[in-house]
ModelCIF file with pLDDT and N, C-alpha, C, O atoms, coordinates in Angstrom:
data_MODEL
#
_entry.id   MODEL 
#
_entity.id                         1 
_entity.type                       polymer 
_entity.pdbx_number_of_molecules   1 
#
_entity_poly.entity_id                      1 
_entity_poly.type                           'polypeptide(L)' 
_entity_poly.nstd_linkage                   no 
_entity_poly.nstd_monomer                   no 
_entity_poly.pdbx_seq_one_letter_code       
;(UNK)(UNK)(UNK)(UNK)(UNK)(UNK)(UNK)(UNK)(UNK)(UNK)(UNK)(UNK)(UNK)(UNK)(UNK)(UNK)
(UNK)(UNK)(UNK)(UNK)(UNK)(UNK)(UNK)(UNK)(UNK)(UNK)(UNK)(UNK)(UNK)(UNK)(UNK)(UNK)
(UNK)(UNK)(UNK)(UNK)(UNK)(UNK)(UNK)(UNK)(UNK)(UNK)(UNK)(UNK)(UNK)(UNK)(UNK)
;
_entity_poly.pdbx_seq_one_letter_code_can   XXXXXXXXXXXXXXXXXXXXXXXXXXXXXXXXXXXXXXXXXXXXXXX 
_entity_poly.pdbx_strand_id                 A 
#
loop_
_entity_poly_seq.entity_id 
_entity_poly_seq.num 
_entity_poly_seq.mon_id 
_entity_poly_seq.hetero 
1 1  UNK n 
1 2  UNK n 
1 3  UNK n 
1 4  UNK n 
1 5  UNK n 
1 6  UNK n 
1 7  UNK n 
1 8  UNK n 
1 9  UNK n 
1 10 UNK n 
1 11 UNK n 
1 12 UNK n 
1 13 UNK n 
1 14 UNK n 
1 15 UNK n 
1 16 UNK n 
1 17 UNK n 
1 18 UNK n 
1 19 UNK n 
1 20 UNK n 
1 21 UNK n 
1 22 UNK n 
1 23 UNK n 
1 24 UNK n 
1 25 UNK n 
1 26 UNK n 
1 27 UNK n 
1 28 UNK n 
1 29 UNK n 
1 30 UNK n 
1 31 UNK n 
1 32 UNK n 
1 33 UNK n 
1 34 UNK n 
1 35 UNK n 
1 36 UNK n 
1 37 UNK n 
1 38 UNK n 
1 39 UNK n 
1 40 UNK n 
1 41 UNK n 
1 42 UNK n 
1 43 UNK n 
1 44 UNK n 
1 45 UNK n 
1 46 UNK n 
1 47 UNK n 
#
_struct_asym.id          A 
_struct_asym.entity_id   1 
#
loop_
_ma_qa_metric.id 
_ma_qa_metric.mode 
_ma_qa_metric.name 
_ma_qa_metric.software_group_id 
_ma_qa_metric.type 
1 global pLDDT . pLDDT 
2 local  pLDDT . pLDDT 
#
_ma_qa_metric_global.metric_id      1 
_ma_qa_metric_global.metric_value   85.19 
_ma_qa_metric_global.model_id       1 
_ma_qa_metric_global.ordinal_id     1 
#
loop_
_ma_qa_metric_local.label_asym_id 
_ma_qa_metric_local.label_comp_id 
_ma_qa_metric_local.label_seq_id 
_ma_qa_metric_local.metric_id 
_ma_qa_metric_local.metric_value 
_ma_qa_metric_local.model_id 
_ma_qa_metric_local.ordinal_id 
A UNK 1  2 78.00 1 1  
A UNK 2  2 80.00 1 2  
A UNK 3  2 83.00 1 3  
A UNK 4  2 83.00 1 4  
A UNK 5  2 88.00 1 5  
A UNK 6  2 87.00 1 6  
A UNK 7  2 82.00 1 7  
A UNK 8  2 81.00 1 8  
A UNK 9  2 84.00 1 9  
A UNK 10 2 84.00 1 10 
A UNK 11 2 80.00 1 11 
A UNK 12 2 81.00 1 12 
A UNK 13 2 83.00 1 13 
A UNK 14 2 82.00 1 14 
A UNK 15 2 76.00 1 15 
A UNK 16 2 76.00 1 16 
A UNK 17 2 77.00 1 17 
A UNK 18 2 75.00 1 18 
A UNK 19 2 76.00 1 19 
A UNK 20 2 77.00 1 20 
A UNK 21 2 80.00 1 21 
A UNK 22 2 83.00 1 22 
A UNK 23 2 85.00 1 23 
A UNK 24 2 87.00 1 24 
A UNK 25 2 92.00 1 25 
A UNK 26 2 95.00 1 26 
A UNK 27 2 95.00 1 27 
A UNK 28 2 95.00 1 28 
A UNK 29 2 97.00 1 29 
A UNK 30 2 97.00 1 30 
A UNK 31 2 97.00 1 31 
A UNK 32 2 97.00 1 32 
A UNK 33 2 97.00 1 33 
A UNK 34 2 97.00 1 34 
A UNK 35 2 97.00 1 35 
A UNK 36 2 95.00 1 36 
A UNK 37 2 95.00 1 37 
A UNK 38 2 95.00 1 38 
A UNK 39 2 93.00 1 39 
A UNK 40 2 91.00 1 40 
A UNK 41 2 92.00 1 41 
A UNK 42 2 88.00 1 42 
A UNK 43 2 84.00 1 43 
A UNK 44 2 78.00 1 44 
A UNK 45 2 63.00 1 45 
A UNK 46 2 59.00 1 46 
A UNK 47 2 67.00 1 47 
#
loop_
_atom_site.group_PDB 
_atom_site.id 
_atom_site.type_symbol 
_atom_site.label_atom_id 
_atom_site.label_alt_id 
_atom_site.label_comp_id 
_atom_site.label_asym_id 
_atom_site.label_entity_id 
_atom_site.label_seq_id 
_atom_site.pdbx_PDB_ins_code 
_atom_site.Cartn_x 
_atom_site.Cartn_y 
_atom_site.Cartn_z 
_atom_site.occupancy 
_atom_site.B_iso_or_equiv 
_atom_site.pdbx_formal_charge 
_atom_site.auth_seq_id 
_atom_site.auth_comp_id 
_atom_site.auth_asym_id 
_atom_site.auth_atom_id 
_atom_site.pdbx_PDB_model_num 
ATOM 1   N N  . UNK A 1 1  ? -23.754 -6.381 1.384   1.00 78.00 ? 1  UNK A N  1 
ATOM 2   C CA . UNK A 1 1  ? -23.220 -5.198 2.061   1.00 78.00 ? 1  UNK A CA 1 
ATOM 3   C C  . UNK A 1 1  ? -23.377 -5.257 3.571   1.00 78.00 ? 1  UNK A C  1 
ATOM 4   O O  . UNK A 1 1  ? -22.687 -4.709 4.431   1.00 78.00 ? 1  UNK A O  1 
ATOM 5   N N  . UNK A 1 2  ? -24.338 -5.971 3.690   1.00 80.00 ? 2  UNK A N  1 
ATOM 6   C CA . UNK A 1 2  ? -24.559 -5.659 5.750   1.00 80.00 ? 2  UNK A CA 1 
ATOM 7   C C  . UNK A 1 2  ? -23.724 -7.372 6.192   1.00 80.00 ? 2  UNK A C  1 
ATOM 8   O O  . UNK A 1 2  ? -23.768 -7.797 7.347   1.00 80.00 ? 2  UNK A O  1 
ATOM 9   N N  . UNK A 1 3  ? -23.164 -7.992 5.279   1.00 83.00 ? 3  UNK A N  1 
ATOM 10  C CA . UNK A 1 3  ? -22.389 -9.103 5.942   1.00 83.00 ? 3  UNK A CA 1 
ATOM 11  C C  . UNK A 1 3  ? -20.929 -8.966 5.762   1.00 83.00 ? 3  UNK A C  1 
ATOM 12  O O  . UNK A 1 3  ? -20.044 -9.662 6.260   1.00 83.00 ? 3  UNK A O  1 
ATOM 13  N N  . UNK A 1 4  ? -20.820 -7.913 4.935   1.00 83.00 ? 4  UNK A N  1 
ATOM 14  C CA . UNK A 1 4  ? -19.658 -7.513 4.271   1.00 83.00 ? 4  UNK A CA 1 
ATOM 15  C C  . UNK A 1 4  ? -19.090 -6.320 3.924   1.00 83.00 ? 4  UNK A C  1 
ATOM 16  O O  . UNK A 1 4  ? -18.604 -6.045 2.827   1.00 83.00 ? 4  UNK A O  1 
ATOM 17  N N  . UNK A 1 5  ? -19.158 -5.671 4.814   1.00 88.00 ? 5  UNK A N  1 
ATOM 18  C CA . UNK A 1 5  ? -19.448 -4.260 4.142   1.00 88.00 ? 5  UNK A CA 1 
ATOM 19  C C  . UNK A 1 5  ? -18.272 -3.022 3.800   1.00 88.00 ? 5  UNK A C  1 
ATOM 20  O O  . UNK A 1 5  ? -18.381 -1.895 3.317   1.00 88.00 ? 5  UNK A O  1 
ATOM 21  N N  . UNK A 1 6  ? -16.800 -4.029 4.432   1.00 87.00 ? 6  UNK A N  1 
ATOM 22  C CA . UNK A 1 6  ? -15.431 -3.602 4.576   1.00 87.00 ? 6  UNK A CA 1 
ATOM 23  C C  . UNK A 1 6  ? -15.120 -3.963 2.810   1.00 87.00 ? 6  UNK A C  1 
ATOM 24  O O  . UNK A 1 6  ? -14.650 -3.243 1.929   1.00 87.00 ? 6  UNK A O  1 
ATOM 25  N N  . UNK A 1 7  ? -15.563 -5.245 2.783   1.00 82.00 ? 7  UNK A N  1 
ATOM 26  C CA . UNK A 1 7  ? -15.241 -5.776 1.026   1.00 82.00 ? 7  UNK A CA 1 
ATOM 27  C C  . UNK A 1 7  ? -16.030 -5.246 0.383   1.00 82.00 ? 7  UNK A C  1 
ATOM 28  O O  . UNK A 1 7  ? -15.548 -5.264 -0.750  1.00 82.00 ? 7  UNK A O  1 
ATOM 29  N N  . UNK A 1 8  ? -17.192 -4.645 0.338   1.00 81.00 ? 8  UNK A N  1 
ATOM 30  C CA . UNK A 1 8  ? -17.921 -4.020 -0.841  1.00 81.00 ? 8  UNK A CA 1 
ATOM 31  C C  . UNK A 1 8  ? -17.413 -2.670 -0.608  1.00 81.00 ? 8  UNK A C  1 
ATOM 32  O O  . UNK A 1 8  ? -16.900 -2.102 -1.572  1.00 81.00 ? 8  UNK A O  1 
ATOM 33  N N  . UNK A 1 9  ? -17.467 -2.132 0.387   1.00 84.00 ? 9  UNK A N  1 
ATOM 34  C CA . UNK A 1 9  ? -16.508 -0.336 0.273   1.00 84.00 ? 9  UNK A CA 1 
ATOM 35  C C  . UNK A 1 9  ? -15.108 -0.559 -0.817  1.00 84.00 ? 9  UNK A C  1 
ATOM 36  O O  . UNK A 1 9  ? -15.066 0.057  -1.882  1.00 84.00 ? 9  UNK A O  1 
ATOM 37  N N  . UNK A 1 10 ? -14.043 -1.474 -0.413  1.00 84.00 ? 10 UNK A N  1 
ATOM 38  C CA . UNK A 1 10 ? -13.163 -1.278 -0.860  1.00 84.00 ? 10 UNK A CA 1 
ATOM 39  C C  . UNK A 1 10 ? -13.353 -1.847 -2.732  1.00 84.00 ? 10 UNK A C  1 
ATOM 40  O O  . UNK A 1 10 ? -12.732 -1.511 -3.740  1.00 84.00 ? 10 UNK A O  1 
ATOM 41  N N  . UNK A 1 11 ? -14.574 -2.880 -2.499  1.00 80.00 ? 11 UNK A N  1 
ATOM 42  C CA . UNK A 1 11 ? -14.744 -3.112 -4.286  1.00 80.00 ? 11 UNK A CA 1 
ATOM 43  C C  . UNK A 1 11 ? -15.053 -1.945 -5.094  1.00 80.00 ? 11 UNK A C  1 
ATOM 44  O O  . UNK A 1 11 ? -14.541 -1.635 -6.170  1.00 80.00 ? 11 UNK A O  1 
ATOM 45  N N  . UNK A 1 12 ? -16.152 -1.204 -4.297  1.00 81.00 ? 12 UNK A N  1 
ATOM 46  C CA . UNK A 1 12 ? -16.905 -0.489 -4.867  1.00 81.00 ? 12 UNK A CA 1 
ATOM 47  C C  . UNK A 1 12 ? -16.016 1.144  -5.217  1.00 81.00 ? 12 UNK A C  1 
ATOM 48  O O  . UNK A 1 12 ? -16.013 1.868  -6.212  1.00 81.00 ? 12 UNK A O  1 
ATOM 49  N N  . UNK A 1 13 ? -15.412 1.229  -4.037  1.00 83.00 ? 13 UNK A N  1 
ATOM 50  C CA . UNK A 1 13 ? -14.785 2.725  -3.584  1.00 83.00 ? 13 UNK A CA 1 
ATOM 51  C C  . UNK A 1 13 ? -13.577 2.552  -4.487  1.00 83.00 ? 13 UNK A C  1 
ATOM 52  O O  . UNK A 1 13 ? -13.571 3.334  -5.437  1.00 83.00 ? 13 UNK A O  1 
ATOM 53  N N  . UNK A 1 14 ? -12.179 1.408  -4.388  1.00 82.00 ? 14 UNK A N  1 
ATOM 54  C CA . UNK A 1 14 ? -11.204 1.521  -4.493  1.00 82.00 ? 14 UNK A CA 1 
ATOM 55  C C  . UNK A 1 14 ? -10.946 0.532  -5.926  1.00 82.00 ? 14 UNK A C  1 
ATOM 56  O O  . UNK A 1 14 ? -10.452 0.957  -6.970  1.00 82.00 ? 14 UNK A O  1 
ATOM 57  N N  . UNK A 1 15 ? -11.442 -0.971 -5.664  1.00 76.00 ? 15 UNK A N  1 
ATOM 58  C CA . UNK A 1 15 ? -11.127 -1.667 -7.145  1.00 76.00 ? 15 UNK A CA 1 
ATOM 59  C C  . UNK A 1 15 ? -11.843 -1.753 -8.124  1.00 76.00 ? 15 UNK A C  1 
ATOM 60  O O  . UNK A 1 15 ? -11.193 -2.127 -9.100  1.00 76.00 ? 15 UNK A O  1 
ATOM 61  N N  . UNK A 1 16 ? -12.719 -1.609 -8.300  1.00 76.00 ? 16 UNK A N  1 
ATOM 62  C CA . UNK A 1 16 ? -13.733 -0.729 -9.516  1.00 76.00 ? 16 UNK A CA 1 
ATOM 63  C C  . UNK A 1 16 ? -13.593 0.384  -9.340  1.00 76.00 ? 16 UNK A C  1 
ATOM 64  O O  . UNK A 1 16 ? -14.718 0.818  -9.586  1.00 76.00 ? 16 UNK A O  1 
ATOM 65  N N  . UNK A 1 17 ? -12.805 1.461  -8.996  1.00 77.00 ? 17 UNK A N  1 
ATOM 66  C CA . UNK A 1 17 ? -12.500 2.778  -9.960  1.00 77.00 ? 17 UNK A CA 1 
ATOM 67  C C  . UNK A 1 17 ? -11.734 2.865  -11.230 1.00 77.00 ? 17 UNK A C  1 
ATOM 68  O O  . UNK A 1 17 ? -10.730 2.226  -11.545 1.00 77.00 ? 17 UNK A O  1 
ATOM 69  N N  . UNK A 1 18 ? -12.173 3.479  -11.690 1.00 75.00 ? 18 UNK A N  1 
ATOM 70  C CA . UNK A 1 18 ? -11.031 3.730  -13.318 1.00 75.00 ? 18 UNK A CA 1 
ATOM 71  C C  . UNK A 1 18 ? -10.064 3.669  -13.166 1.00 75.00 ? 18 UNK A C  1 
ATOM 72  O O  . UNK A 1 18 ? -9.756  4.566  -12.381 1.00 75.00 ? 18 UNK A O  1 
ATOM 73  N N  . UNK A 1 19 ? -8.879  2.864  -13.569 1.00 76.00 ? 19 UNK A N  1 
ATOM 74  C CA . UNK A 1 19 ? -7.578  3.211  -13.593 1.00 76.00 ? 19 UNK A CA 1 
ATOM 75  C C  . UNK A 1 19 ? -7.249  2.293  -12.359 1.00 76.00 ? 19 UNK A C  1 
ATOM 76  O O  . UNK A 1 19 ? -6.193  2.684  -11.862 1.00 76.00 ? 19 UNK A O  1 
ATOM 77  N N  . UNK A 1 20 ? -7.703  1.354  -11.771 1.00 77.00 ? 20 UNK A N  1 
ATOM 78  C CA . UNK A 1 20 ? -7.222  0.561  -10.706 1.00 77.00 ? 20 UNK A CA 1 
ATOM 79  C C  . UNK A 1 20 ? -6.142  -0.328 -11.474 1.00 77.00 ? 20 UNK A C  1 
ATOM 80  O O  . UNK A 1 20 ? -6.254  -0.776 -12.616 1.00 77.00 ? 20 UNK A O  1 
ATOM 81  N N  . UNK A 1 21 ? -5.180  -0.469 -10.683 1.00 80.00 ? 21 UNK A N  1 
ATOM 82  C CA . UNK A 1 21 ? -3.942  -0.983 -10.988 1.00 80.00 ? 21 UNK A CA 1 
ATOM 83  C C  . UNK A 1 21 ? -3.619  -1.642 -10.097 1.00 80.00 ? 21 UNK A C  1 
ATOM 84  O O  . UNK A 1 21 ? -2.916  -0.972 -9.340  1.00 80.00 ? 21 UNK A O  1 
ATOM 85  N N  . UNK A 1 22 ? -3.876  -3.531 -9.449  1.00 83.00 ? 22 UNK A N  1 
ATOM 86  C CA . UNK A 1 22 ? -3.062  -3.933 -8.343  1.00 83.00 ? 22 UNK A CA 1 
ATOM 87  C C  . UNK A 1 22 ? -1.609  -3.915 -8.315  1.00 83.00 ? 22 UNK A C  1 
ATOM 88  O O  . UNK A 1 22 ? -0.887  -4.071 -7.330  1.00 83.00 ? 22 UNK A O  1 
ATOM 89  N N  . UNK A 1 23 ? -1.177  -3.641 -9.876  1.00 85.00 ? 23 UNK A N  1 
ATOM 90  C CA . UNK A 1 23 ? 0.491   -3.697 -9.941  1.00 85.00 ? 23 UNK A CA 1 
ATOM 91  C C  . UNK A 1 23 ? 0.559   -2.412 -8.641  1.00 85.00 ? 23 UNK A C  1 
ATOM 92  O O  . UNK A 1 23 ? 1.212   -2.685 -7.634  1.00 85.00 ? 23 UNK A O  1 
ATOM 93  N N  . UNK A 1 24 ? 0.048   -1.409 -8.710  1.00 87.00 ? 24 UNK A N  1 
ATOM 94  C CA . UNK A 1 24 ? 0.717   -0.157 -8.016  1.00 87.00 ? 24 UNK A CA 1 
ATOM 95  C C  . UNK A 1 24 ? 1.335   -0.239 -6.448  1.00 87.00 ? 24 UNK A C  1 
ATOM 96  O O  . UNK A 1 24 ? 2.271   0.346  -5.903  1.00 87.00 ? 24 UNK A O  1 
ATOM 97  N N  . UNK A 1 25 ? 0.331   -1.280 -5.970  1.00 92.00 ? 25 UNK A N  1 
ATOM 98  C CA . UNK A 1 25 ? 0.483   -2.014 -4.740  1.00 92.00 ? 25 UNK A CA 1 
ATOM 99  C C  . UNK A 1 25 ? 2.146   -1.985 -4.728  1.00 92.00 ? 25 UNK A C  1 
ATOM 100 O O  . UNK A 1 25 ? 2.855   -1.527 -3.832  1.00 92.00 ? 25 UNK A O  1 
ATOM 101 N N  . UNK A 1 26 ? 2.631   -2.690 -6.153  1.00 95.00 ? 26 UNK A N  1 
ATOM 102 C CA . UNK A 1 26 ? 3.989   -2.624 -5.771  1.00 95.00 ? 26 UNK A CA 1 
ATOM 103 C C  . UNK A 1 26 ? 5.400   -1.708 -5.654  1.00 95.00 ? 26 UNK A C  1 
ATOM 104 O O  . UNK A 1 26 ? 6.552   -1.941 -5.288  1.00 95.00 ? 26 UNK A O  1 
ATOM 105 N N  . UNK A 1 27 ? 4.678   -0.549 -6.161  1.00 95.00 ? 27 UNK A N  1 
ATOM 106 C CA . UNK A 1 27 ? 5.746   0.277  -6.128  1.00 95.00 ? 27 UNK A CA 1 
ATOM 107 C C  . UNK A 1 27 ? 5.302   1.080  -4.516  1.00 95.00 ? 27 UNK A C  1 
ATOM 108 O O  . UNK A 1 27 ? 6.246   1.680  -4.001  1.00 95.00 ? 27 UNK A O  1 
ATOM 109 N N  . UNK A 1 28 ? 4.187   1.107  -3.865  1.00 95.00 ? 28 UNK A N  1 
ATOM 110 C CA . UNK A 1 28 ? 3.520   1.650  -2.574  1.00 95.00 ? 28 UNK A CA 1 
ATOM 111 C C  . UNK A 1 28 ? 4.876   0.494  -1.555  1.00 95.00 ? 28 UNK A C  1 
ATOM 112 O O  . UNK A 1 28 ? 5.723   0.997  -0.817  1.00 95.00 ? 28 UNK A O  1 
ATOM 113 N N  . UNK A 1 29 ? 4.731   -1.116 -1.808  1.00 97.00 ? 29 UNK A N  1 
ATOM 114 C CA . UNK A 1 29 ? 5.534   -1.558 -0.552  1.00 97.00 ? 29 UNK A CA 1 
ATOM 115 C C  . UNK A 1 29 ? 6.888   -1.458 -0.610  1.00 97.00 ? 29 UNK A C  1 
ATOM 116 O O  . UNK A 1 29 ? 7.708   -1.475 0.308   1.00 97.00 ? 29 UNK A O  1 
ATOM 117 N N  . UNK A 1 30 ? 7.038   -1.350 -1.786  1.00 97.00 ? 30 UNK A N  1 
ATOM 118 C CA . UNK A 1 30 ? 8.299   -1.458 -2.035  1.00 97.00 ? 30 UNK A CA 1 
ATOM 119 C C  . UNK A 1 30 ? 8.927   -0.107 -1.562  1.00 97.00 ? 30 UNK A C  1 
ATOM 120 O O  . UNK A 1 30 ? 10.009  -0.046 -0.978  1.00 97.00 ? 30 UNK A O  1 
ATOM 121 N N  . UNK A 1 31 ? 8.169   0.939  -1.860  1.00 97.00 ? 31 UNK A N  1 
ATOM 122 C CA . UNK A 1 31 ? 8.824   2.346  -1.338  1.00 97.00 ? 31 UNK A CA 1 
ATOM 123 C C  . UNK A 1 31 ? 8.774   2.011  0.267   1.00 97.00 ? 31 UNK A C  1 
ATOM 124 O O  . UNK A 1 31 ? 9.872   2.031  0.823   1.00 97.00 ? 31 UNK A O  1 
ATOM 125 N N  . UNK A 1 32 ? 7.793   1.747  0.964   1.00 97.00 ? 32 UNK A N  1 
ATOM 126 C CA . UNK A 1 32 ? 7.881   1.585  2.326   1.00 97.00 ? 32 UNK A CA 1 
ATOM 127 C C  . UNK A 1 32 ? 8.916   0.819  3.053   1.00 97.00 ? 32 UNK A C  1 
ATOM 128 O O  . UNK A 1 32 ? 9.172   1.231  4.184   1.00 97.00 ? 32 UNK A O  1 
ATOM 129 N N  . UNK A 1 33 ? 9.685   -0.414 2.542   1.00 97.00 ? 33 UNK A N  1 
ATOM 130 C CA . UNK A 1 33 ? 10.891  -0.947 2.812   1.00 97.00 ? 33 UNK A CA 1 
ATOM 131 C C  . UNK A 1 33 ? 12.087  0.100  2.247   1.00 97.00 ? 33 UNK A C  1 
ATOM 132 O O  . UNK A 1 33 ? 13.066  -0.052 2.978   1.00 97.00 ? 33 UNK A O  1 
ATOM 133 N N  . UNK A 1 34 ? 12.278  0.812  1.513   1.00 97.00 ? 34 UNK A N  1 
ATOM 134 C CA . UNK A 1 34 ? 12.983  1.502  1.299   1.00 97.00 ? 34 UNK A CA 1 
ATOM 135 C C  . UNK A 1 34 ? 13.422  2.867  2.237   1.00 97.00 ? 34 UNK A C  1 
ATOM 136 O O  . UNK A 1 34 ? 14.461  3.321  2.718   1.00 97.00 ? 34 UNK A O  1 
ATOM 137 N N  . UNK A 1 35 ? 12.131  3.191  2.197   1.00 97.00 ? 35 UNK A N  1 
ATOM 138 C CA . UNK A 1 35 ? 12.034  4.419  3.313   1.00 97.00 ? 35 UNK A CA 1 
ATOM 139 C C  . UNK A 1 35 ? 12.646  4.103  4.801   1.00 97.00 ? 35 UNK A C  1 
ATOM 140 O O  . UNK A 1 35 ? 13.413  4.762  5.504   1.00 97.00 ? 35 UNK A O  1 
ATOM 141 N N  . UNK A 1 36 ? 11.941  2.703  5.028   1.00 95.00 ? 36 UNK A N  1 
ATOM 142 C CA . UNK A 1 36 ? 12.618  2.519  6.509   1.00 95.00 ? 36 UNK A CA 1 
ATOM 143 C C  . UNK A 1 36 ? 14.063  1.843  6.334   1.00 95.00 ? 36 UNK A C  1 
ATOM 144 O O  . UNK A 1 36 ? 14.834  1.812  7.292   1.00 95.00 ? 36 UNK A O  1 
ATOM 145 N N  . UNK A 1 37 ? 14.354  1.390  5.288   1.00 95.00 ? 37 UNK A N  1 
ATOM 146 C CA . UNK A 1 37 ? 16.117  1.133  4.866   1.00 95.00 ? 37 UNK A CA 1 
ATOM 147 C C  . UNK A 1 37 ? 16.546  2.797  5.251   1.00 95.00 ? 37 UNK A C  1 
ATOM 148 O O  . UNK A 1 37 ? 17.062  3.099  6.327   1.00 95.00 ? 37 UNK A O  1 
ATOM 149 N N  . UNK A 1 38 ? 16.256  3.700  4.260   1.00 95.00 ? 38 UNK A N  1 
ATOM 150 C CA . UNK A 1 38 ? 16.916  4.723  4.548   1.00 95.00 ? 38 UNK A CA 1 
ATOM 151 C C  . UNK A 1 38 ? 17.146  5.763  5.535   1.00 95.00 ? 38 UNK A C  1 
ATOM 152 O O  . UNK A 1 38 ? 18.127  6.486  5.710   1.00 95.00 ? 38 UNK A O  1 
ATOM 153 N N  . UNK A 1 39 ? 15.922  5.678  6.206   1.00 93.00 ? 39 UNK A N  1 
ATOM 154 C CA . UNK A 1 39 ? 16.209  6.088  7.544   1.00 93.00 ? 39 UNK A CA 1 
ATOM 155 C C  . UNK A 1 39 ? 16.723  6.056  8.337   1.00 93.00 ? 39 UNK A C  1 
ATOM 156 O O  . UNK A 1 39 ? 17.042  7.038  9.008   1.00 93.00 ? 39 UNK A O  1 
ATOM 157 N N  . UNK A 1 40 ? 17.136  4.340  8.676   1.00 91.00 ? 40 UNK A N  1 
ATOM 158 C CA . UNK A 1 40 ? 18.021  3.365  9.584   1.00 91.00 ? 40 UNK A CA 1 
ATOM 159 C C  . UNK A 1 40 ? 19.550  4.127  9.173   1.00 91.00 ? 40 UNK A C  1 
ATOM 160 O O  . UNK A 1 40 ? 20.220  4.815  9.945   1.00 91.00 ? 40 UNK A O  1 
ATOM 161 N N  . UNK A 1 41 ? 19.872  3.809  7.796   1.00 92.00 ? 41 UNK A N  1 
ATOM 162 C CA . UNK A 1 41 ? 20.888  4.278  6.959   1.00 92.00 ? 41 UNK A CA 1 
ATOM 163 C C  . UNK A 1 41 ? 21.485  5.992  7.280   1.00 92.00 ? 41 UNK A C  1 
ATOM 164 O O  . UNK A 1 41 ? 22.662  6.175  7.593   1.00 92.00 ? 41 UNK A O  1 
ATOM 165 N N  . UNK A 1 42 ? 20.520  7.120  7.153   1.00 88.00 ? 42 UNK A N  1 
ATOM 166 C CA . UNK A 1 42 ? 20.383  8.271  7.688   1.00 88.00 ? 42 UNK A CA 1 
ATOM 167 C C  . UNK A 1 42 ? 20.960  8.184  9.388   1.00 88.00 ? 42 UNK A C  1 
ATOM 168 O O  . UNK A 1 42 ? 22.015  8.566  9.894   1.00 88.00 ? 42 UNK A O  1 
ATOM 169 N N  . UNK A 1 43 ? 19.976  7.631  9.861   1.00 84.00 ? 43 UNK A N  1 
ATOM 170 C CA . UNK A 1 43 ? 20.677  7.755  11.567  1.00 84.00 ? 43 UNK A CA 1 
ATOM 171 C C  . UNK A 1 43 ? 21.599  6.889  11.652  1.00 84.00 ? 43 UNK A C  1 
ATOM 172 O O  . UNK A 1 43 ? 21.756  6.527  12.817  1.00 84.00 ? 43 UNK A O  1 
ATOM 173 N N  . UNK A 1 44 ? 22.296  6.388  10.906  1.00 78.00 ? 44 UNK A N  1 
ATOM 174 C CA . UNK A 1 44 ? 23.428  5.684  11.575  1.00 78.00 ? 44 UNK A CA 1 
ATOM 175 C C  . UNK A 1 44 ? 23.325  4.233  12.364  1.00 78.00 ? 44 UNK A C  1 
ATOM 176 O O  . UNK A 1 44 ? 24.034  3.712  13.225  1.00 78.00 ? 44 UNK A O  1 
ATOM 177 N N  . UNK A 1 45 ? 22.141  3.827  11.691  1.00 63.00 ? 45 UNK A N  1 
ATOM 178 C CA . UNK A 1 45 ? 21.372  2.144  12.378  1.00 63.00 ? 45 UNK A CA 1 
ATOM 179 C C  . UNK A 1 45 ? 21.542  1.579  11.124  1.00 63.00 ? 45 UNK A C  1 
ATOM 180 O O  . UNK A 1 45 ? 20.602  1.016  10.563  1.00 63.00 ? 45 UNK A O  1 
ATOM 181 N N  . UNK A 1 46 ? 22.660  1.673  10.618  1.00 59.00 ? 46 UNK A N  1 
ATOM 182 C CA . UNK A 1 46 ? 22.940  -0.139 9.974   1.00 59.00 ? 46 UNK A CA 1 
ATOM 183 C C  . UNK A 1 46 ? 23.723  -1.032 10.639  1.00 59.00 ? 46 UNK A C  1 
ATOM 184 O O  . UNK A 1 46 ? 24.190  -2.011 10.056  1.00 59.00 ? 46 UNK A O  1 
ATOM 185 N N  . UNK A 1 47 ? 23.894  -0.844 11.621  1.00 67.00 ? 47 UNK A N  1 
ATOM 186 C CA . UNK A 1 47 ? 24.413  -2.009 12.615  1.00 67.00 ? 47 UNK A CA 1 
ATOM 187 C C  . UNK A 1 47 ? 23.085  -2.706 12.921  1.00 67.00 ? 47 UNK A C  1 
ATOM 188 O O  . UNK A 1 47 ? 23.059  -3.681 13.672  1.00 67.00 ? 47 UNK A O  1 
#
């Protein structure tokens, strides 16, 4: 923990909780390319 302590928060806090799913990762980036597709799309920046 004191050499590492960014990787044991996120082991401890985020991927050892119940229900951790790295699949979910993919529906999180995938919405984020989408969002900024549609925005561009919205204002009129698909050029």
């Amino acid at each position: 923990p004191e050499a590492y302590p960014h990787l044991v928060e996120f082991a401890t806090e985020r991927a050892l909780q119940p229900g951790y799913d790295f699949g979910e990762e993919f529906e999180f980036g995938l919405d984020v390319i989408l969002d900024v597709l549609e925005r561009m799309i919205a204002r009129g920046n698909g050029d």
